[in-house]
C-alpha atoms as a PDB file:
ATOM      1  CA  UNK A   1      -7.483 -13.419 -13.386  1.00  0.00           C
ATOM      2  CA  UNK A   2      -4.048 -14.176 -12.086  1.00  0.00           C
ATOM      3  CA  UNK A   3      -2.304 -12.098 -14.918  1.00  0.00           C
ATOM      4  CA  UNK A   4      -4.311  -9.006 -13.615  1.00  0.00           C
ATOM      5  CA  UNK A   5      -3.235  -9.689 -10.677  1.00  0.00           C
ATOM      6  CA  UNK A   6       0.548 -10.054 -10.841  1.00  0.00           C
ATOM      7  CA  UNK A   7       0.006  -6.527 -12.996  1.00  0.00           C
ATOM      8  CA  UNK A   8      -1.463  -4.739 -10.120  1.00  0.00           C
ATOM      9  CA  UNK A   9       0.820  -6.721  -7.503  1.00  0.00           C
ATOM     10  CA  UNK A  10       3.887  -5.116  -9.580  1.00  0.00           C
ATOM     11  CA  UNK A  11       1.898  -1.756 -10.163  1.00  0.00           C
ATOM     12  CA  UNK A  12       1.789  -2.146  -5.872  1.00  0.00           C
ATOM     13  CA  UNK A  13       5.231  -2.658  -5.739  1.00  0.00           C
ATOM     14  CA  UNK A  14       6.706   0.168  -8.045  1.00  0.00           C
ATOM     15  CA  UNK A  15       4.095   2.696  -6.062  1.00  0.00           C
ATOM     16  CA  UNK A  16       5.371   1.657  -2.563  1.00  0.00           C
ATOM     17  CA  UNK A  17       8.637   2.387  -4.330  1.00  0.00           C
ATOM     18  CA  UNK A  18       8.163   5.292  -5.476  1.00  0.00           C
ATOM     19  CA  UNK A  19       6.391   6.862  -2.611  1.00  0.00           C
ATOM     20  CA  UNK A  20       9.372   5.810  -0.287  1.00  0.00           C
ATOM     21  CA  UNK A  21      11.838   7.631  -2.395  1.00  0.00           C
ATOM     22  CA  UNK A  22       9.913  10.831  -2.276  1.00  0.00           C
ATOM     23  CA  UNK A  23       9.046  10.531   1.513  1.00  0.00           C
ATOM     24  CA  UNK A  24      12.726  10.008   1.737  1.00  0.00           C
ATOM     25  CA  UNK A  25      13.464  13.417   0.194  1.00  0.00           C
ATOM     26  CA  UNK A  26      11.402  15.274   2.683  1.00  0.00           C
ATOM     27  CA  UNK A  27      12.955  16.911   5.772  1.00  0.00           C
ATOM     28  CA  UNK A  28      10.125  16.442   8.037  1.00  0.00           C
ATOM     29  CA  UNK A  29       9.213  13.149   7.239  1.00  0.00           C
ATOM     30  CA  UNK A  30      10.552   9.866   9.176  1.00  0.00           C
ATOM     31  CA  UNK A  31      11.085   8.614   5.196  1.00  0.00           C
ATOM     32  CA  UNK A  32       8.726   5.501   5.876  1.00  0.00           C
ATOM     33  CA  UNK A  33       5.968   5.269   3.279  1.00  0.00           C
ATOM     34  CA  UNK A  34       2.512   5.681   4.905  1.00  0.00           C
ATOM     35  CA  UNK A  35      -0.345   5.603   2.345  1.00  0.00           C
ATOM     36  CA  UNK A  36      -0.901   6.703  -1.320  1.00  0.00           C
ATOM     37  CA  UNK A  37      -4.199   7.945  -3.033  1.00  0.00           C
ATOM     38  CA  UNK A  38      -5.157   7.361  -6.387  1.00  0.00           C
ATOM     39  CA  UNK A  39      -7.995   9.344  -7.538  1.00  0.00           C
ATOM     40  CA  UNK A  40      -9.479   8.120 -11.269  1.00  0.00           C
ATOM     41  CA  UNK A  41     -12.257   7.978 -12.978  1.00  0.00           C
ATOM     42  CA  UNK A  42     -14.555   5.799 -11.388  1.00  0.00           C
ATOM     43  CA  UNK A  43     -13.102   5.373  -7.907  1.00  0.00           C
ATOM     44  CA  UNK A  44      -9.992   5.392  -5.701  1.00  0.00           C
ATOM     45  CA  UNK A  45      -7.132   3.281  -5.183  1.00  0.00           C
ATOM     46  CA  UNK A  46      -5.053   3.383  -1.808  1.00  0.00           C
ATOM     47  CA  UNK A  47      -2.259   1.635  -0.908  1.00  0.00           C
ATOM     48  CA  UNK A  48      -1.253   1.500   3.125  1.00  0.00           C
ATOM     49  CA  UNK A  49       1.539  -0.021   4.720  1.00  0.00           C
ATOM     50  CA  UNK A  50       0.988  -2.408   7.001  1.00  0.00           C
ATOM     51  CA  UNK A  51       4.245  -3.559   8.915  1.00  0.00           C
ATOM     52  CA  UNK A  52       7.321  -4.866   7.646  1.00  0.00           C
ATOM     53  CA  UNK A  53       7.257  -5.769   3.666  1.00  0.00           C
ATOM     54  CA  UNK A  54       3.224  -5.898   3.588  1.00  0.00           C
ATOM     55  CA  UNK A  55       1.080  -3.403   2.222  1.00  0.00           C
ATOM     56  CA  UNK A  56      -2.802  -3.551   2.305  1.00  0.00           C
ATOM     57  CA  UNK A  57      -4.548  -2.226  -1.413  1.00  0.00           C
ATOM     58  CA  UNK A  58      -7.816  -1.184  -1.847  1.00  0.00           C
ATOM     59  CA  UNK A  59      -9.691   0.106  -4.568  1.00  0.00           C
ATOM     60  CA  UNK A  60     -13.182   1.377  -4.095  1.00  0.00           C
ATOM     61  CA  UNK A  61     -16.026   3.418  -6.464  1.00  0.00           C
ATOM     62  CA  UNK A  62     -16.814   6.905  -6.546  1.00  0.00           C
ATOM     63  CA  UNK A  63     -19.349   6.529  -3.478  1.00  0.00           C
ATOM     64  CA  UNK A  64     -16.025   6.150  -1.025  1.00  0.00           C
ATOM     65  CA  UNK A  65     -15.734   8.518   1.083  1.00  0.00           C
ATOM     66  CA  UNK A  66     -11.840   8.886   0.569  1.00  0.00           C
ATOM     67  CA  UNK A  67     -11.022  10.122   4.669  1.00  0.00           C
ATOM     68  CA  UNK A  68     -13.499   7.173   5.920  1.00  0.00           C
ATOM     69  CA  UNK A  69     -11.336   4.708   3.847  1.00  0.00           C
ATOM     70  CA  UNK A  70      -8.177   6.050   5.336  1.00  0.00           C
ATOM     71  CA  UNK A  71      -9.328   5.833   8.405  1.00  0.00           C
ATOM     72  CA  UNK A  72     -10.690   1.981   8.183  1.00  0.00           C
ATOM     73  CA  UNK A  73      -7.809   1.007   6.747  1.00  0.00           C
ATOM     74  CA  UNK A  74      -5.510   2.456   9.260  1.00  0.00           C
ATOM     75  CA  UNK A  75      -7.862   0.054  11.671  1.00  0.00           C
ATOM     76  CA  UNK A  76      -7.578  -2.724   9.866  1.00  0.00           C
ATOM     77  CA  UNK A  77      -3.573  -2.622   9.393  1.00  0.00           C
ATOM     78  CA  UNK A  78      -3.341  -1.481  13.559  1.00  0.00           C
ATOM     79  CA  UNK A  79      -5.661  -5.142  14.369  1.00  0.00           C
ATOM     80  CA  UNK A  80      -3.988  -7.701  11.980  1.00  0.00           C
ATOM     81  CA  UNK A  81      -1.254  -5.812  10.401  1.00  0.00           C
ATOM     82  CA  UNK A  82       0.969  -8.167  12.515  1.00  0.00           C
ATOM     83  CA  UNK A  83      -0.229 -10.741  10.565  1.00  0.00           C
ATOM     84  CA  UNK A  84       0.335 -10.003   7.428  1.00  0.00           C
ATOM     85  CA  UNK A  85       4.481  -9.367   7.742  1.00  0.00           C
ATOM     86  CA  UNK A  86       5.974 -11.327   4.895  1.00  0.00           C
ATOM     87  CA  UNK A  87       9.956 -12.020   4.921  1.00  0.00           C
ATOM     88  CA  UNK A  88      12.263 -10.676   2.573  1.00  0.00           C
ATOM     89  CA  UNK A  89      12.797 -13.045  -0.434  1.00  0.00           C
ATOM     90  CA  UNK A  90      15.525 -12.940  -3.004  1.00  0.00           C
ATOM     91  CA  UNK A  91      15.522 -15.210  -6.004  1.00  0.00           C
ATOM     92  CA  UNK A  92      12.130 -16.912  -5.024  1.00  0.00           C
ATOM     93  CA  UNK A  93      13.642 -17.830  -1.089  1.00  0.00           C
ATOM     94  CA  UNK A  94      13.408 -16.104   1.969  1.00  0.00           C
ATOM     95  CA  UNK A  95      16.114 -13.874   2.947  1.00  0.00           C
END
């Protein structure tokens, strides 16, 4: 469902948001978002960065094992990560 997913891509975006402005507002942190956790009903959501204006989502059932998921992800990002850098865009062109 495309609609669904330009909701969630937008959700994405205001949580990467978010969790930048907070990290920001720490003194011990670099202020770089790293990963959020979503705990609901049913399952988890995570989002992880993964390099320069990409983030890799997940969302997985109750039977996750929320540490293991970290952890995979973090792999995942660290082997193609790289490849999944987007440019900046402003008005629908790259920046």
């Amino acid at each position: 469902d495309p609609d669904a997913a330009d909701r969630v891509a937008a959700a994405c975006a205001g949580l990467q948001s978010l969790a930048s402005a907070v990290s920001q507002e720490i003194p011990t942190s670099d202020g770089d978002m790293k990963m959020v956790l979503i705990e609901m009903n049913g399952g988890y959501f995570y989002l992880m960065a993964a390099g320069p204006n990409a983030y890799l989502a997940v969302l997985s059932d109750v039977r996750c094992e929320p540490g293991r998921m970290g952890l995979s992800m973090a792999d995942l990002v660290a082997r193609i990560g790289p490849h999944l850098t987007s440019p900046a865009r402003r008005n629908g062109q790259t920046v």
